[in-house]
Structures are given as structure tokens and as C-alpha cells.
C-alpha atoms as a PDB file:
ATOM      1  CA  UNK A   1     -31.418   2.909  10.959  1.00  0.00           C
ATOM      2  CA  UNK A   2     -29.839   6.326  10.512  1.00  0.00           C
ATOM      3  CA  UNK A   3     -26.125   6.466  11.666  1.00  0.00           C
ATOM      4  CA  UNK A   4     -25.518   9.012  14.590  1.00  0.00           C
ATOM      5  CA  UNK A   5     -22.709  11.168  13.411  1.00  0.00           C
ATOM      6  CA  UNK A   6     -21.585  14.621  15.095  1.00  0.00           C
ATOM      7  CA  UNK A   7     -18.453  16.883  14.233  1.00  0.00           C
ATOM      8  CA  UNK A   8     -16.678  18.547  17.042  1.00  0.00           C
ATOM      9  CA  UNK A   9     -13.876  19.987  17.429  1.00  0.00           C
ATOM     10  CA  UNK A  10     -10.730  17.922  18.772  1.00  0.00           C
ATOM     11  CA  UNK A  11      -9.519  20.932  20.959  1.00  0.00           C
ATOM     12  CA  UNK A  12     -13.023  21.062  22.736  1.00  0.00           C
ATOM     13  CA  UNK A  13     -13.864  18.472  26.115  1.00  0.00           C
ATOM     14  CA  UNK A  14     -14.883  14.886  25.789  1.00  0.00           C
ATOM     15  CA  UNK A  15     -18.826  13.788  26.261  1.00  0.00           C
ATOM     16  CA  UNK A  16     -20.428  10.907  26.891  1.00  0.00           C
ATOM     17  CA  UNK A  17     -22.182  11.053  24.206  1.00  0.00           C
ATOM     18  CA  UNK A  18     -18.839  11.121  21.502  1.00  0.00           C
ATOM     19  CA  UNK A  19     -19.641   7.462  20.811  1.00  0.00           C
ATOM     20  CA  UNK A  20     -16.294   6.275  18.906  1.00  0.00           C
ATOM     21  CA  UNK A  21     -13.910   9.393  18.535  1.00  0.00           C
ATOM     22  CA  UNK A  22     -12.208   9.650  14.953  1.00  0.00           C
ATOM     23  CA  UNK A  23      -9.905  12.191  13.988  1.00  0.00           C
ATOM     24  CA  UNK A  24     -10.155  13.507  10.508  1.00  0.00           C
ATOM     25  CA  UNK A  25      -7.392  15.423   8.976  1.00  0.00           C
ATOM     26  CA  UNK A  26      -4.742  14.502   7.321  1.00  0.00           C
ATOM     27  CA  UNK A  27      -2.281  17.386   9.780  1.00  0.00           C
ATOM     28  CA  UNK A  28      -1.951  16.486  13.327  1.00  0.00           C
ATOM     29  CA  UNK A  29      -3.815  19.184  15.246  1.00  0.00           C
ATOM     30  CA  UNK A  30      -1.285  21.762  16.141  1.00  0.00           C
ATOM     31  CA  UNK A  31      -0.560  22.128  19.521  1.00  0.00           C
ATOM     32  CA  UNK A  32      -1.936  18.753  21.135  1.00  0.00           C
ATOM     33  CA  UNK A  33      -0.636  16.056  22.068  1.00  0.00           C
ATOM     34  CA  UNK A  34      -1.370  12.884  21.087  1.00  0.00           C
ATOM     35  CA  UNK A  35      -1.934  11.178  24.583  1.00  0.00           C
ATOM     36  CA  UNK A  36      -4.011  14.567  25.185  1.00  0.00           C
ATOM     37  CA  UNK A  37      -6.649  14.211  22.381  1.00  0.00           C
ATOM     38  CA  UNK A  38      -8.928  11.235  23.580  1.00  0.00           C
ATOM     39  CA  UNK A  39      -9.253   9.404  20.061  1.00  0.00           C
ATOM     40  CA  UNK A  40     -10.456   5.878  19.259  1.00  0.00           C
ATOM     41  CA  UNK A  41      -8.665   6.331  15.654  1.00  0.00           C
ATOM     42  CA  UNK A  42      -6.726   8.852  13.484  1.00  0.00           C
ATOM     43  CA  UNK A  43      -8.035   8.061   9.555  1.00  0.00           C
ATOM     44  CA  UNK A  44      -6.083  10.765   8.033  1.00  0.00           C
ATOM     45  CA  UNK A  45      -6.325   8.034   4.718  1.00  0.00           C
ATOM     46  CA  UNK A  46     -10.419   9.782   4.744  1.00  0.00           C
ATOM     47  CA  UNK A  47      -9.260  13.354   4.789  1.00  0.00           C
ATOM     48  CA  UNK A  48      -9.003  15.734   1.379  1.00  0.00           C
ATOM     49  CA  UNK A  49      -5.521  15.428  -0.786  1.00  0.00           C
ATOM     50  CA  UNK A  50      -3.210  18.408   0.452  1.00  0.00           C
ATOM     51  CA  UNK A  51      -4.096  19.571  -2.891  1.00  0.00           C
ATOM     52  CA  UNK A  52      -7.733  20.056  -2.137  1.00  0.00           C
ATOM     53  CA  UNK A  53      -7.041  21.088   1.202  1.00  0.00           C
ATOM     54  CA  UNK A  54      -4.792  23.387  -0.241  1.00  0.00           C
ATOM     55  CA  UNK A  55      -6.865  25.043  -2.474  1.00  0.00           C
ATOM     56  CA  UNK A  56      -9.931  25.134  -0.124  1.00  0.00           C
ATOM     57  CA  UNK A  57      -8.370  26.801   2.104  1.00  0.00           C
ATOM     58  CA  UNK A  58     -11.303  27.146   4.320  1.00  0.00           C
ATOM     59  CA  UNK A  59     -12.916  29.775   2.611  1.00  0.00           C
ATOM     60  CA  UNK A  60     -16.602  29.656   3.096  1.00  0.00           C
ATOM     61  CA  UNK A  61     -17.538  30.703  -0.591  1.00  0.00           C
ATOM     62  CA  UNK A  62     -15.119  27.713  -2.125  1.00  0.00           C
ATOM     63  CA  UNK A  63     -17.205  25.140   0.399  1.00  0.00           C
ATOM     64  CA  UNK A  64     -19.437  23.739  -2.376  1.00  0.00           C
ATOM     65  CA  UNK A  65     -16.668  23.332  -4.905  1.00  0.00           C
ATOM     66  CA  UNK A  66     -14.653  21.708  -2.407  1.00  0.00           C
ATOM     67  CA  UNK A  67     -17.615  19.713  -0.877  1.00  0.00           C
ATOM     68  CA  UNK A  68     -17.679  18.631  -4.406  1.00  0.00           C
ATOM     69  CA  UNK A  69     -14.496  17.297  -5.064  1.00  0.00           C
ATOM     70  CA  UNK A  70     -14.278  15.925  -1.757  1.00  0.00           C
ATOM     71  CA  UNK A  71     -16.976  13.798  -2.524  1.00  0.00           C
ATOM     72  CA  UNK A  72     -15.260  12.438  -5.977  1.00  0.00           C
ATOM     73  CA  UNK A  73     -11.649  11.704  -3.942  1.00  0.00           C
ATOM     74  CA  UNK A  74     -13.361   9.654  -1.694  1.00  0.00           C
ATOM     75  CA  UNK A  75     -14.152   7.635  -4.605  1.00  0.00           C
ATOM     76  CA  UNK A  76     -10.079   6.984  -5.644  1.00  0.00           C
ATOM     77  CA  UNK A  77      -8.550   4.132  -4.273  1.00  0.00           C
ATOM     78  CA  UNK A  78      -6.556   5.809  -2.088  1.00  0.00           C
ATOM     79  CA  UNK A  79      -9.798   7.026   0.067  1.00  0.00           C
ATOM     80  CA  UNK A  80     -12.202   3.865  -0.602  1.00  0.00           C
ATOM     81  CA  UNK A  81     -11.011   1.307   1.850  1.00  0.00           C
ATOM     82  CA  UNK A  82     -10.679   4.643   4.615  1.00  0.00           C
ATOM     83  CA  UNK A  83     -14.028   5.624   3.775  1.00  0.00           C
ATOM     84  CA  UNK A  84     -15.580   2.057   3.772  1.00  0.00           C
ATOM     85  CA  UNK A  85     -13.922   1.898   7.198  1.00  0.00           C
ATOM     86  CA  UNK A  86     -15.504   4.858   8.859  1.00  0.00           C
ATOM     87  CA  UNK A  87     -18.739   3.805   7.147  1.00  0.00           C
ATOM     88  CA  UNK A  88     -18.648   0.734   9.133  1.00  0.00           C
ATOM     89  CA  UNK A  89     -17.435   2.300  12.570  1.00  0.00           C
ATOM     90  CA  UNK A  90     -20.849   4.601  11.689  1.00  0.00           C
ATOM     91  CA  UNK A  91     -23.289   1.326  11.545  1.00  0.00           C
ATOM     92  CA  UNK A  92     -21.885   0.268  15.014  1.00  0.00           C
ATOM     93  CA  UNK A  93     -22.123   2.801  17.036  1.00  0.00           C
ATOM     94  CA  UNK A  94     -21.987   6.656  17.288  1.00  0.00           C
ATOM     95  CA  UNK A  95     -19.550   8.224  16.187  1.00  0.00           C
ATOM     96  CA  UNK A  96     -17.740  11.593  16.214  1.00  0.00           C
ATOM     97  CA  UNK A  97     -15.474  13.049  13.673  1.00  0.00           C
ATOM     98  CA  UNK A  98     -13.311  15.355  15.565  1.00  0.00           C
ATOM     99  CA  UNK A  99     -11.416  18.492  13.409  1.00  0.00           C
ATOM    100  CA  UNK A 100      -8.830  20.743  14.590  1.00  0.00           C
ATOM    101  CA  UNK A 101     -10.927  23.127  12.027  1.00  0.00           C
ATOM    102  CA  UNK A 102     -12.425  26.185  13.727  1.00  0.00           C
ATOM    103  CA  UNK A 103     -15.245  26.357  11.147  1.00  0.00           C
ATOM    104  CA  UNK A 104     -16.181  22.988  11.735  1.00  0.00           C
ATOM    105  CA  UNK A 105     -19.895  23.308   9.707  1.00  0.00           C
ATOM    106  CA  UNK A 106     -17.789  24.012   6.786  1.00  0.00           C
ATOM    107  CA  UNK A 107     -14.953  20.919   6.939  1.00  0.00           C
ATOM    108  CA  UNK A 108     -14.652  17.455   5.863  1.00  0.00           C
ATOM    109  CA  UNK A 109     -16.160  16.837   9.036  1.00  0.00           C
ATOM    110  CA  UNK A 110     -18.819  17.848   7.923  1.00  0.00           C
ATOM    111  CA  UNK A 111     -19.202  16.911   4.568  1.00  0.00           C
ATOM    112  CA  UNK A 112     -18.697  13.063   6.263  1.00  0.00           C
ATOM    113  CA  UNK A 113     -21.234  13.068   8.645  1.00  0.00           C
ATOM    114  CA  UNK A 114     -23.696  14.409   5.731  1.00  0.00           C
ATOM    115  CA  UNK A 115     -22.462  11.340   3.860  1.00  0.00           C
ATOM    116  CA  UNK A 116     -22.017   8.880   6.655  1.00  0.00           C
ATOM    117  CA  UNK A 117     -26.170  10.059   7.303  1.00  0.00           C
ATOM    118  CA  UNK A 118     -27.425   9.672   4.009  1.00  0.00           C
ATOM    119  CA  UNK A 119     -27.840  13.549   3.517  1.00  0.00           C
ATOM    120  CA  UNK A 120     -24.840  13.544   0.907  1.00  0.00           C
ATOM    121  CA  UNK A 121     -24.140  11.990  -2.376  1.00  0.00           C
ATOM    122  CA  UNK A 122     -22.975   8.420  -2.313  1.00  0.00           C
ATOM    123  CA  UNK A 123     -19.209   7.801  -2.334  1.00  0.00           C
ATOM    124  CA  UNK A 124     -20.167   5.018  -4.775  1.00  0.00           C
ATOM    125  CA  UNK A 125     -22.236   6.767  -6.782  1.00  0.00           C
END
């Protein structure tokens, strides 16, 4: 069975259908508050280095590059056990990985739920 994985923003309204809400940054979202943003779990441990985030910047032509590298920190050990963790909130039940990002189809957010689906490269391989 396929995980069911959607991105969202955290800033937008709650649905039914979130499933288990995660937030995915490493940065609290600026401007909420924490009682205010309806999460199951905050695994900033799964979200790019400040290096990478850094350097991405989100800028839609570095997406691949950073999609990239993403993908190869989330094989260090400081991302493993985080990423093993939302891999198993994924297998339970649906799940949504919420971004303060307003491009959210180019985010870690995204880049996860391609992973978490199958549709990315394994984090293992």
C-alpha cells in the first residue's frame, strides 16, 4: 500500500482529511503561535541543514540541486532516525507535512512526500 502524503501549508485551515499533521522546517513559522498551528509533531531533525537551506534559498532553478542534496542529508546520522520516524508515521496513517514555505511544490515538503510515496530516490539507497 502506497502511503497518503500531502504538503500544505501550516498558515492555511485544518481538514479532515490532514491525517497526522507534521511540521517540517527546521525555523518556527514566523508569526504563529505554537498553540495556533494544530500539529501532531514538529521534526525539525527531517528538515535541510541551514546550510542547504541557506543556499537554496527557494529559488526555483536551484530545486533539483537542492532536491539532490536533500536527498543525500537525509542519509547522515543526524537525519536517519528523523526520517525513519516520519517513514513510519506515513505507514500508519495519512499524513501531512505542513511548511511555512509559500512555494510549497518546490520545498522539503515536497521532496518528502515524493520519498515517503515511493516517487523519490531511497534515503537508503
Amino acid at each position: 500500500m502506497t502511503a497518503q502524503v500531502a504538503c500544505r501549508r501550516v498558515y492555511e485551515d485544518t481538514s479532515p482529511q490532514d491525517g497526522t499533521r507534521v511540521l517540517v522546517d527546521r525555523v518556527w513559522p514566523r508569526g504563529m503561535r505554537k498553540e495556533d498551528a494544530r500539529l501532531d509533531e514538529w521534526l525539525r531533525d527531517v528538515a535541510p541543514s541551514t546550510e542547504l537551506r541557506r543556499w537554496y534559498g527557494h529559488e526555483p532553478d536551484r530545486f533539483a540541486e537542492f532536491r539532490r542534496r536533500y536527498l543525500a542529508e537525509l542519509r547522515d546520522p543526524g537525519h536517519r532516525e528523523a526520517a525513519a520516524h516520519l517513514r513510519d508515521l506515513a505507514a500508519r496513517a495519512r499524513l501531512t507535512l505542513l511548511t511555512a514555505t509559500k512555494d510549497v511544490e518546490h520545498s522539503q515538503a515536497a521532496v518528502l512526500a515524493e520519498w515517503l510515496t515511493g516517487r523519490g530516490r531511497s534515503v537508503d539507497g
